[in-house]
PDB file of N, CA and C in Angstrom:
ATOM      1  N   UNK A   1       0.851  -1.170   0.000  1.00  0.00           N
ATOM      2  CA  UNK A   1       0.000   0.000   0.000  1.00  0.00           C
ATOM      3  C   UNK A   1       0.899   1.237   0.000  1.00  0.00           C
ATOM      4  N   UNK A   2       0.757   2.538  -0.716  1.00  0.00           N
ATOM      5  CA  UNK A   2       1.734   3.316  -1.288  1.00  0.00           C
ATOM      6  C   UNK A   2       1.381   4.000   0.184  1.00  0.00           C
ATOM      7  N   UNK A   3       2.258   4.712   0.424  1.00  0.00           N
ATOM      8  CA  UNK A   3       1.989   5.957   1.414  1.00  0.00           C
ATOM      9  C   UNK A   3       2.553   7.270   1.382  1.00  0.00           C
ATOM     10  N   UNK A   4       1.826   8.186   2.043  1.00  0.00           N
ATOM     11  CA  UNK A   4       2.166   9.277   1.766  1.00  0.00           C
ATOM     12  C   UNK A   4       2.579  10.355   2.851  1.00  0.00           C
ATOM     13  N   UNK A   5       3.610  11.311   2.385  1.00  0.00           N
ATOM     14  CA  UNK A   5       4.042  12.642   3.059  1.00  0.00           C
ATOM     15  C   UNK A   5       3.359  13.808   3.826  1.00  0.00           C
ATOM     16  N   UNK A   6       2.821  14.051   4.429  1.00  0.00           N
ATOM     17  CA  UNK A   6       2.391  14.893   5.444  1.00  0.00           C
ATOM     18  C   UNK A   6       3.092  16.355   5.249  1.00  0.00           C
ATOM     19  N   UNK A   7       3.126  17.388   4.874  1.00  0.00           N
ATOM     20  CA  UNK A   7       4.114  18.888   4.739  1.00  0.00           C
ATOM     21  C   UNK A   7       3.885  19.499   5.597  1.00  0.00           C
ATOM     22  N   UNK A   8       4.559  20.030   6.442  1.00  0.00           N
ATOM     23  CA  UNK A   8       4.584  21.191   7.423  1.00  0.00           C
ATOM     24  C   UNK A   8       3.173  21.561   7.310  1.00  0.00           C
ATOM     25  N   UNK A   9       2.475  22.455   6.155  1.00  0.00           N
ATOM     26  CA  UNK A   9       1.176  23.120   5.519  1.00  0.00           C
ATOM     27  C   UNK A   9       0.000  22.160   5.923  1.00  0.00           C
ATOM     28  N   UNK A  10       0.257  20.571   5.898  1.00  0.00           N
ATOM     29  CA  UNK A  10      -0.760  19.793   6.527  1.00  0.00           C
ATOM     30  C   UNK A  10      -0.903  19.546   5.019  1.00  0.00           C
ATOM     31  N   UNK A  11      -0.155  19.315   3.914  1.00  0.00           N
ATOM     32  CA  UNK A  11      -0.645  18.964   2.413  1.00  0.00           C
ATOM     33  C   UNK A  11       0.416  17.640   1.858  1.00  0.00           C
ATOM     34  N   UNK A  12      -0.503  16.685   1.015  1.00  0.00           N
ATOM     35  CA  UNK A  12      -0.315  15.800   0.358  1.00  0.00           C
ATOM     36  C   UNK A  12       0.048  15.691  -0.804  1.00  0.00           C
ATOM     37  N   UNK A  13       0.574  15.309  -1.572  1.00  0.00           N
ATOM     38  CA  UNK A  13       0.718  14.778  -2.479  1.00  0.00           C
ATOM     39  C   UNK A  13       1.001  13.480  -3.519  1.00  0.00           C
ATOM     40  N   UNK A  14      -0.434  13.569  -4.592  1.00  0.00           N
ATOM     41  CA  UNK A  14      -0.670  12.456  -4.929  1.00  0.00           C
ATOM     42  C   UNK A  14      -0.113  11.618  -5.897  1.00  0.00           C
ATOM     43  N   UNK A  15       0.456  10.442  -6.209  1.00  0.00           N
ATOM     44  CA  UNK A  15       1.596  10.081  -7.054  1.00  0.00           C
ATOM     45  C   UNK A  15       0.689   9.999  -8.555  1.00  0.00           C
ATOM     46  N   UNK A  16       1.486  10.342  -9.513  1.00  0.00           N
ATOM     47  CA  UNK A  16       0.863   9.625 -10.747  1.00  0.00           C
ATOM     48  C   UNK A  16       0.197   8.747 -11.099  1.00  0.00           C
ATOM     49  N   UNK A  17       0.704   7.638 -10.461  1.00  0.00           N
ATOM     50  CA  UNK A  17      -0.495   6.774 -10.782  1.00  0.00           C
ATOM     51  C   UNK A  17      -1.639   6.278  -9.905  1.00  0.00           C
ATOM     52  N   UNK A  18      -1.494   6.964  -8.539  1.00  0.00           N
ATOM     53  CA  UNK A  18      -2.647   7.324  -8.242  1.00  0.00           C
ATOM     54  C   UNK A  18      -3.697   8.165  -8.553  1.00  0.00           C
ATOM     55  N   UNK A  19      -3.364   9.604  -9.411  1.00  0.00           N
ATOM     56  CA  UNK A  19      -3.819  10.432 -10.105  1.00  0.00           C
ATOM     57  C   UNK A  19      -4.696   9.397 -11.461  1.00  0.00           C
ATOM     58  N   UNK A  20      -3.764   8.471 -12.243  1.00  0.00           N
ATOM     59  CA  UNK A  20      -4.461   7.729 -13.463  1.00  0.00           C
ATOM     60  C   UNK A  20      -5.620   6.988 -12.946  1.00  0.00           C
ATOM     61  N   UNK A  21      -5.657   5.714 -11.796  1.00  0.00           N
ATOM     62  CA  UNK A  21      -6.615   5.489 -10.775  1.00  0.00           C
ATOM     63  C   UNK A  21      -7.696   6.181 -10.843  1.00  0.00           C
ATOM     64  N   UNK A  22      -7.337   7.616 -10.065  1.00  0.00           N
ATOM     65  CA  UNK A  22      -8.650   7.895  -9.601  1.00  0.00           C
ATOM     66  C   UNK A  22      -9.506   8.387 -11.440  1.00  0.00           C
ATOM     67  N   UNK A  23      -8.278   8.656 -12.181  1.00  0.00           N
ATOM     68  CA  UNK A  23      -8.894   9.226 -13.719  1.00  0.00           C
ATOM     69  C   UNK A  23      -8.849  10.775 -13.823  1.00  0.00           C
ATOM     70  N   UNK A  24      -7.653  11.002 -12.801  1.00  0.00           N
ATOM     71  CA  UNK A  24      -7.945  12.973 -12.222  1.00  0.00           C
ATOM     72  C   UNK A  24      -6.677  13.604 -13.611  1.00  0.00           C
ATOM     73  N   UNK A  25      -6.844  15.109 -14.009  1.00  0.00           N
ATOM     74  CA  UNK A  25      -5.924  15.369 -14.442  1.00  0.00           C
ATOM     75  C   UNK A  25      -5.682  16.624 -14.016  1.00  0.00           C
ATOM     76  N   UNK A  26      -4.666  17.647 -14.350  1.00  0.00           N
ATOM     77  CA  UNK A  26      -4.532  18.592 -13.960  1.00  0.00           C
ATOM     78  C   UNK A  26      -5.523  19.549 -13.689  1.00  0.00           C
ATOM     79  N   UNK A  27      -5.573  20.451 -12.586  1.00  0.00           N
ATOM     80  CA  UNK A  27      -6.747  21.184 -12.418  1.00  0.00           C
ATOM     81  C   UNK A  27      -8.360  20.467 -11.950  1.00  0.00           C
ATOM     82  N   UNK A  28      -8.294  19.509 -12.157  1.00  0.00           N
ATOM     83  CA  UNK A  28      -9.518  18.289 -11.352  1.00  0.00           C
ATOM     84  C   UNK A  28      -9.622  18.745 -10.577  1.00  0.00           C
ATOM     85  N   UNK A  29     -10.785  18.175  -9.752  1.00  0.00           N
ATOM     86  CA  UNK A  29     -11.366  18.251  -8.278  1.00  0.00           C
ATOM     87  C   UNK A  29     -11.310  16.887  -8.191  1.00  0.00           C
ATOM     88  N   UNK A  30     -10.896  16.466  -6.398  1.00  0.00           N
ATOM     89  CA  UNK A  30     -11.235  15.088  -5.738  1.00  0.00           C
ATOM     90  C   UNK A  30     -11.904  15.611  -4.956  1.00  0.00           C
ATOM     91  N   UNK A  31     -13.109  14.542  -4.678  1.00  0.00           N
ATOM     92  CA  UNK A  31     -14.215  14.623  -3.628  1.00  0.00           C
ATOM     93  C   UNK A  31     -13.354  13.913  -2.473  1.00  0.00           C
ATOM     94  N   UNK A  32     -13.400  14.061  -1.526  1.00  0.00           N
ATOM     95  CA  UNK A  32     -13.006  13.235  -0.089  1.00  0.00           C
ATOM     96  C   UNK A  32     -14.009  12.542   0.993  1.00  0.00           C
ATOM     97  N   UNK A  33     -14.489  12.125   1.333  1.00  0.00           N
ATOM     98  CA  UNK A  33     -15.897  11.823   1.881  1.00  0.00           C
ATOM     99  C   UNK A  33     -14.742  10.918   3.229  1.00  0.00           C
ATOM    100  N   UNK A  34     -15.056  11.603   4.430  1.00  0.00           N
ATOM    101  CA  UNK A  34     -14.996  11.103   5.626  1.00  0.00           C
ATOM    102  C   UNK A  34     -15.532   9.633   6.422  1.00  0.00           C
ATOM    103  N   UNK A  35     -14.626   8.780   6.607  1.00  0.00           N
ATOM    104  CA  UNK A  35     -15.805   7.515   6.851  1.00  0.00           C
ATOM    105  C   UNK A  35     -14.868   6.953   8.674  1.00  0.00           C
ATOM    106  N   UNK A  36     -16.016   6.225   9.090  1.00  0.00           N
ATOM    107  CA  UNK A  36     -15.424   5.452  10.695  1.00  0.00           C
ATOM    108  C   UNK A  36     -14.157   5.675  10.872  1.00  0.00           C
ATOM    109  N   UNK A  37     -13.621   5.402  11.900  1.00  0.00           N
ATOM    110  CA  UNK A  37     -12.048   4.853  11.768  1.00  0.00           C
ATOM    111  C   UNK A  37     -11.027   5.425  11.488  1.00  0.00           C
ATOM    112  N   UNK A  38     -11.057   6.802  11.258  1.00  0.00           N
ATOM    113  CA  UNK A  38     -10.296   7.713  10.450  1.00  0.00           C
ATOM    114  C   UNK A  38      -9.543   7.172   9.166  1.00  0.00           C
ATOM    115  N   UNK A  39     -10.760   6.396   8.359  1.00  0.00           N
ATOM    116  CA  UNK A  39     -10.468   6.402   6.952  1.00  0.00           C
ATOM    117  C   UNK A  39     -10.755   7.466   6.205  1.00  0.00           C
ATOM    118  N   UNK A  40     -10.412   7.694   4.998  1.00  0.00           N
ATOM    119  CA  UNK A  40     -11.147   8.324   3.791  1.00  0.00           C
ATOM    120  C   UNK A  40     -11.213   7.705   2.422  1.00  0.00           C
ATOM    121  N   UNK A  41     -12.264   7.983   1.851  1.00  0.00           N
ATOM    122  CA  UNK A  41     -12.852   7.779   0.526  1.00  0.00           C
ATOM    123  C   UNK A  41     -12.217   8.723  -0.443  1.00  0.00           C
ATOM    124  N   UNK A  42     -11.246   8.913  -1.568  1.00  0.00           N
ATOM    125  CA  UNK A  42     -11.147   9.842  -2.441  1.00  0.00           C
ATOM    126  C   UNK A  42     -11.623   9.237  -3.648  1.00  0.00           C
ATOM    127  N   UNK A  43     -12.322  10.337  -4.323  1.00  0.00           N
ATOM    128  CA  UNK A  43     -12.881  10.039  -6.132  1.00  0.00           C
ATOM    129  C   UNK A  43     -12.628  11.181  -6.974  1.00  0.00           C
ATOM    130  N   UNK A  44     -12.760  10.812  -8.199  1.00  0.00           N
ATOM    131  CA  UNK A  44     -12.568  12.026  -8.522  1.00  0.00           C
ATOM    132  C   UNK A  44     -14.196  12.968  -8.733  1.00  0.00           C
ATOM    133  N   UNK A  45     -14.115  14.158  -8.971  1.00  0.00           N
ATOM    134  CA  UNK A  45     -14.893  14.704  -8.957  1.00  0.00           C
ATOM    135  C   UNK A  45     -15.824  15.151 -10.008  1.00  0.00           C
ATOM    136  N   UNK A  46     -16.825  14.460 -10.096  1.00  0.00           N
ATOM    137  CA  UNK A  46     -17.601  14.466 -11.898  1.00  0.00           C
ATOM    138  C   UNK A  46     -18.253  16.068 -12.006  1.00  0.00           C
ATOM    139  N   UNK A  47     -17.967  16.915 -12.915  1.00  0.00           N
ATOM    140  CA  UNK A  47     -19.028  18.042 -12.669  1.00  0.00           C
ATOM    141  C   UNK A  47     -20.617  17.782 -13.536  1.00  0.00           C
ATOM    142  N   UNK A  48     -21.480  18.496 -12.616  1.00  0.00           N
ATOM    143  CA  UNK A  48     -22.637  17.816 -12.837  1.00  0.00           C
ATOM    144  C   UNK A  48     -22.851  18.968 -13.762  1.00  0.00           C
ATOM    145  N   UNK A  49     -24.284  18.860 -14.426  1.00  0.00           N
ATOM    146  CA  UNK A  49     -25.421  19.921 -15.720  1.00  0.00           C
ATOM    147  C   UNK A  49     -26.362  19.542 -15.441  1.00  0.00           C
ATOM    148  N   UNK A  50     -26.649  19.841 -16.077  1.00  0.00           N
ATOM    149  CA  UNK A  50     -28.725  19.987 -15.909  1.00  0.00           C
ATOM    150  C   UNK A  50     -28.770  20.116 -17.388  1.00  0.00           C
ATOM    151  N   UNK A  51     -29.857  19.544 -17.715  1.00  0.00           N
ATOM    152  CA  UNK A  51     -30.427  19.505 -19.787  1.00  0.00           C
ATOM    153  C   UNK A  51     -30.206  21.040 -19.969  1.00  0.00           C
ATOM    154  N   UNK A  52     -30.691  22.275 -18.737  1.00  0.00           N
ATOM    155  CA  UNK A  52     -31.045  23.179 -19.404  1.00  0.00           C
ATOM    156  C   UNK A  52     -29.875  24.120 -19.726  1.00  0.00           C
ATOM    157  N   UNK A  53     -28.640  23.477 -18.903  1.00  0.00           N
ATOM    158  CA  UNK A  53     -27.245  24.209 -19.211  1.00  0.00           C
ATOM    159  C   UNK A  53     -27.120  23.496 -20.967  1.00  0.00           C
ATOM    160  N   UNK A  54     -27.105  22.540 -21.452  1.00  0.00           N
ATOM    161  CA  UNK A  54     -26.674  21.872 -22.549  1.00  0.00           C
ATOM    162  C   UNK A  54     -27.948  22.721 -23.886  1.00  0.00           C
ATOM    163  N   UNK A  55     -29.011  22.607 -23.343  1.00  0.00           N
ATOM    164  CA  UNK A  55     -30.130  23.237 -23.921  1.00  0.00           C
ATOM    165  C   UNK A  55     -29.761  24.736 -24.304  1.00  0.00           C
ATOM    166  N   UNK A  56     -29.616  25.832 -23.193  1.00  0.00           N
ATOM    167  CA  UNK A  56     -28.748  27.291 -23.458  1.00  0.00           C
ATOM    168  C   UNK A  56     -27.852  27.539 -23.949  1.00  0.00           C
ATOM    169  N   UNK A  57     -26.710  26.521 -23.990  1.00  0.00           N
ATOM    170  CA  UNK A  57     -25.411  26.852 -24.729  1.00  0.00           C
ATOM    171  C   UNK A  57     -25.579  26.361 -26.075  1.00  0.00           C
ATOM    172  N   UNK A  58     -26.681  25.551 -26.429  1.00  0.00           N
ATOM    173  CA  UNK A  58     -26.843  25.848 -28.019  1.00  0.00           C
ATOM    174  C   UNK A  58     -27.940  26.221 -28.999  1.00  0.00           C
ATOM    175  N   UNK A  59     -29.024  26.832 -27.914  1.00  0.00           N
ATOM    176  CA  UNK A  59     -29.800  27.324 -28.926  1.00  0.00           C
ATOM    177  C   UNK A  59     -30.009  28.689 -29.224  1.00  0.00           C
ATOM    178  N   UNK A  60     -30.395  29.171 -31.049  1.00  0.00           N
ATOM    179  CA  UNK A  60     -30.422  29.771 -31.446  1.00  0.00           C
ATOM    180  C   UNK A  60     -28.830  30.030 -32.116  1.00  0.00           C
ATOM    181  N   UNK A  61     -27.744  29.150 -32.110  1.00  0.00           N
ATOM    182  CA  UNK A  61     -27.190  29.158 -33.050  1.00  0.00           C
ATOM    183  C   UNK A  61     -26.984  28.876 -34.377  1.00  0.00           C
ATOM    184  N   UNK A  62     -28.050  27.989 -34.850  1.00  0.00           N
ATOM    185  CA  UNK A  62     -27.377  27.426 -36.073  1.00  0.00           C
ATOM    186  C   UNK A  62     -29.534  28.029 -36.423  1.00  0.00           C
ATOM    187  N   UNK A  63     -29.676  27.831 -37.715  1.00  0.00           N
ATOM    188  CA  UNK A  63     -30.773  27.917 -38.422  1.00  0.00           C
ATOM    189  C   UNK A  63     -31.054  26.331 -39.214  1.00  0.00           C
ATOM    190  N   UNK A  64     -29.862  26.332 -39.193  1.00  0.00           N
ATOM    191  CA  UNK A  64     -30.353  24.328 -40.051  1.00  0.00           C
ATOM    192  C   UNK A  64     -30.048  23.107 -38.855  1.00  0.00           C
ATOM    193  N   UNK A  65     -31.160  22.326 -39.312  1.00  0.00           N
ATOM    194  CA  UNK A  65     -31.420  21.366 -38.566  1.00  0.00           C
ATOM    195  C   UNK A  65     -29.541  20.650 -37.876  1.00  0.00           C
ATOM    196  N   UNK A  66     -29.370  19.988 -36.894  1.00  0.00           N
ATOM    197  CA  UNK A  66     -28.531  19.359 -36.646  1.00  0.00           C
ATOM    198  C   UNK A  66     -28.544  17.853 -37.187  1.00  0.00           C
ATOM    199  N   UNK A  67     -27.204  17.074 -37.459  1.00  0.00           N
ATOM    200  CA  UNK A  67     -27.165  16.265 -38.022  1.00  0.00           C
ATOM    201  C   UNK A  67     -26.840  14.945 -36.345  1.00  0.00           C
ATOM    202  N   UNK A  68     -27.153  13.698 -36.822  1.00  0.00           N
ATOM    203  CA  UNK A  68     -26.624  13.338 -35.528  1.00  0.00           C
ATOM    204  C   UNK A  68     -25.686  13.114 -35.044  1.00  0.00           C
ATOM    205  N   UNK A  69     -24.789  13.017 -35.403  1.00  0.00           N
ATOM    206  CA  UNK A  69     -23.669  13.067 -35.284  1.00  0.00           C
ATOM    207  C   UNK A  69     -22.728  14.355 -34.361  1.00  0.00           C
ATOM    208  N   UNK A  70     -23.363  15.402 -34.906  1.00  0.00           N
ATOM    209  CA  UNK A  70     -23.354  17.258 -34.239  1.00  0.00           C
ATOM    210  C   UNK A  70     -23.899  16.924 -32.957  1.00  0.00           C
ATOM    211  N   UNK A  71     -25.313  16.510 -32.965  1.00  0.00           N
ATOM    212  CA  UNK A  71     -25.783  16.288 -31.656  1.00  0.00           C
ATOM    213  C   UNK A  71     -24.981  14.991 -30.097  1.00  0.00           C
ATOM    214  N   UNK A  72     -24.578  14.453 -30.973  1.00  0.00           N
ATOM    215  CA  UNK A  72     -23.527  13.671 -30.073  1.00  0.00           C
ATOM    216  C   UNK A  72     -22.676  13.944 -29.879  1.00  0.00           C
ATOM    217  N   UNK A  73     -21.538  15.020 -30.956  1.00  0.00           N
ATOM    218  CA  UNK A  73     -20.809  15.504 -30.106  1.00  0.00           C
ATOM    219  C   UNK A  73     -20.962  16.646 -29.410  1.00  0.00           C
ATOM    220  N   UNK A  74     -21.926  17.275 -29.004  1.00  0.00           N
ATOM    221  CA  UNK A  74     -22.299  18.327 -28.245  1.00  0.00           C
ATOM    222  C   UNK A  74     -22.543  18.046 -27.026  1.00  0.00           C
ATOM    223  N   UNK A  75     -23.481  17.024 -27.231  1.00  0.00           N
ATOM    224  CA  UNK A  75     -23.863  16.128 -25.981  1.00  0.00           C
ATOM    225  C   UNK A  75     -22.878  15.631 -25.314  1.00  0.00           C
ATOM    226  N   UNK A  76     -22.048  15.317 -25.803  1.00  0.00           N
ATOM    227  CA  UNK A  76     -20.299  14.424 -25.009  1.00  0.00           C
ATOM    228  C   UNK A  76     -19.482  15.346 -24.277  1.00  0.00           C
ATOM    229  N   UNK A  77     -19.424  16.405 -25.443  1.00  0.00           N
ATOM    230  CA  UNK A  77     -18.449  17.887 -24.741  1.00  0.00           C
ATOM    231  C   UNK A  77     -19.694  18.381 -23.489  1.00  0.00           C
ATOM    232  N   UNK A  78     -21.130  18.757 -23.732  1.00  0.00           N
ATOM    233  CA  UNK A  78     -21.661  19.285 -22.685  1.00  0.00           C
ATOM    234  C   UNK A  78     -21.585  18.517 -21.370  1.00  0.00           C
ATOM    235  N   UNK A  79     -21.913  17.455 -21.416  1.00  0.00           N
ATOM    236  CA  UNK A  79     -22.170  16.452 -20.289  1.00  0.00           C
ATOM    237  C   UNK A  79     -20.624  16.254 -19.462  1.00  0.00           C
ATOM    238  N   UNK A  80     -19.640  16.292 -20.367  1.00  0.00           N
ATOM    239  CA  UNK A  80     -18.401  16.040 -20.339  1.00  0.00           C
ATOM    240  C   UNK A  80     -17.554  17.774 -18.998  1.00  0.00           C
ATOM    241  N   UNK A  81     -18.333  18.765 -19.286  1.00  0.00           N
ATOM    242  CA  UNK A  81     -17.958  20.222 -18.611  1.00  0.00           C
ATOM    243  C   UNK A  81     -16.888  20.814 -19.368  1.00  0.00           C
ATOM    244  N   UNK A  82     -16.912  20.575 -21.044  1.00  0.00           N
ATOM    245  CA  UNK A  82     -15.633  20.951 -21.539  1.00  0.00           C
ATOM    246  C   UNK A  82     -16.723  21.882 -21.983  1.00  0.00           C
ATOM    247  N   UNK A  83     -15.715  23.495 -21.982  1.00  0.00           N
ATOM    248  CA  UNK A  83     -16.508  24.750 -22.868  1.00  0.00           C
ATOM    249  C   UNK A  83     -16.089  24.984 -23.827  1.00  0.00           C
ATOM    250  N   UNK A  84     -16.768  25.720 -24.713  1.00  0.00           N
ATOM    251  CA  UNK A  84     -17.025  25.794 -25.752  1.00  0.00           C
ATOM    252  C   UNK A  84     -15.449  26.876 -26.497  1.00  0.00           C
ATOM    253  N   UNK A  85     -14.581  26.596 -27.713  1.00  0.00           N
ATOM    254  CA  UNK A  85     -13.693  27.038 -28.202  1.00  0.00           C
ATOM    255  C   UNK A  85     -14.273  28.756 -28.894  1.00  0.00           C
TER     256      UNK A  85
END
Protein backbone atom coordinates (compact mmCIF):
# COMPACT_ATOMS: atom_id res chain seq x y z
CA UNK A 1 0.00 0.00 0.00
CA UNK A 2 1.73 3.32 -1.29
CA UNK A 3 1.99 5.96 1.41
CA UNK A 4 2.17 9.28 1.77
CA UNK A 5 4.04 12.64 3.06
CA UNK A 6 2.39 14.89 5.44
CA UNK A 7 4.11 18.89 4.74
CA UNK A 8 4.58 21.19 7.42
CA UNK A 9 1.18 23.12 5.52
CA UNK A 10 -0.76 19.79 6.53
CA UNK A 11 -0.65 18.96 2.41
CA UNK A 12 -0.32 15.80 0.36
CA UNK A 13 0.72 14.78 -2.48
CA UNK A 14 -0.67 12.46 -4.93
CA UNK A 15 1.60 10.08 -7.05
CA UNK A 16 0.86 9.62 -10.75
CA UNK A 17 -0.50 6.77 -10.78
CA UNK A 18 -2.65 7.32 -8.24
CA UNK A 19 -3.82 10.43 -10.10
CA UNK A 20 -4.46 7.73 -13.46
CA UNK A 21 -6.62 5.49 -10.77
CA UNK A 22 -8.65 7.89 -9.60
CA UNK A 23 -8.89 9.23 -13.72
CA UNK A 24 -7.94 12.97 -12.22
CA UNK A 25 -5.92 15.37 -14.44
CA UNK A 26 -4.53 18.59 -13.96
CA UNK A 27 -6.75 21.18 -12.42
CA UNK A 28 -9.52 18.29 -11.35
CA UNK A 29 -11.37 18.25 -8.28
CA UNK A 30 -11.23 15.09 -5.74
CA UNK A 31 -14.22 14.62 -3.63
CA UNK A 32 -13.01 13.23 -0.09
CA UNK A 33 -15.90 11.82 1.88
CA UNK A 34 -15.00 11.10 5.63
CA UNK A 35 -15.81 7.52 6.85
CA UNK A 36 -15.42 5.45 10.69
CA UNK A 37 -12.05 4.85 11.77
CA UNK A 38 -10.30 7.71 10.45
CA UNK A 39 -10.47 6.40 6.95
CA UNK A 40 -11.15 8.32 3.79
CA UNK A 41 -12.85 7.78 0.53
CA UNK A 42 -11.15 9.84 -2.44
CA UNK A 43 -12.88 10.04 -6.13
CA UNK A 44 -12.57 12.03 -8.52
CA UNK A 45 -14.89 14.70 -8.96
CA UNK A 46 -17.60 14.47 -11.90
CA UNK A 47 -19.03 18.04 -12.67
CA UNK A 48 -22.64 17.82 -12.84
CA UNK A 49 -25.42 19.92 -15.72
CA UNK A 50 -28.72 19.99 -15.91
CA UNK A 51 -30.43 19.51 -19.79
CA UNK A 52 -31.05 23.18 -19.40
CA UNK A 53 -27.25 24.21 -19.21
CA UNK A 54 -26.67 21.87 -22.55
CA UNK A 55 -30.13 23.24 -23.92
CA UNK A 56 -28.75 27.29 -23.46
CA UNK A 57 -25.41 26.85 -24.73
CA UNK A 58 -26.84 25.85 -28.02
CA UNK A 59 -29.80 27.32 -28.93
CA UNK A 60 -30.42 29.77 -31.45
CA UNK A 61 -27.19 29.16 -33.05
CA UNK A 62 -27.38 27.43 -36.07
CA UNK A 63 -30.77 27.92 -38.42
CA UNK A 64 -30.35 24.33 -40.05
CA UNK A 65 -31.42 21.37 -38.57
CA UNK A 66 -28.53 19.36 -36.65
CA UNK A 67 -27.16 16.26 -38.02
CA UNK A 68 -26.62 13.34 -35.53
CA UNK A 69 -23.67 13.07 -35.28
CA UNK A 70 -23.35 17.26 -34.24
CA UNK A 71 -25.78 16.29 -31.66
CA UNK A 72 -23.53 13.67 -30.07
CA UNK A 73 -20.81 15.50 -30.11
CA UNK A 74 -22.30 18.33 -28.25
CA UNK A 75 -23.86 16.13 -25.98
CA UNK A 76 -20.30 14.42 -25.01
CA UNK A 77 -18.45 17.89 -24.74
CA UNK A 78 -21.66 19.28 -22.69
CA UNK A 79 -22.17 16.45 -20.29
CA UNK A 80 -18.40 16.04 -20.34
CA UNK A 81 -17.96 20.22 -18.61
CA UNK A 82 -15.63 20.95 -21.54
CA UNK A 83 -16.51 24.75 -22.87
CA UNK A 84 -17.02 25.79 -25.75
CA UNK A 85 -13.69 27.04 -28.20
Amino acid sequence: MPSLTVTMKGQITLRRDLLTHLGVSPGEKIEVEKLPGGELRMRAARPTGTIDDFIGRHAGKTKEPLTIEEMNEIAASGWAGESEA
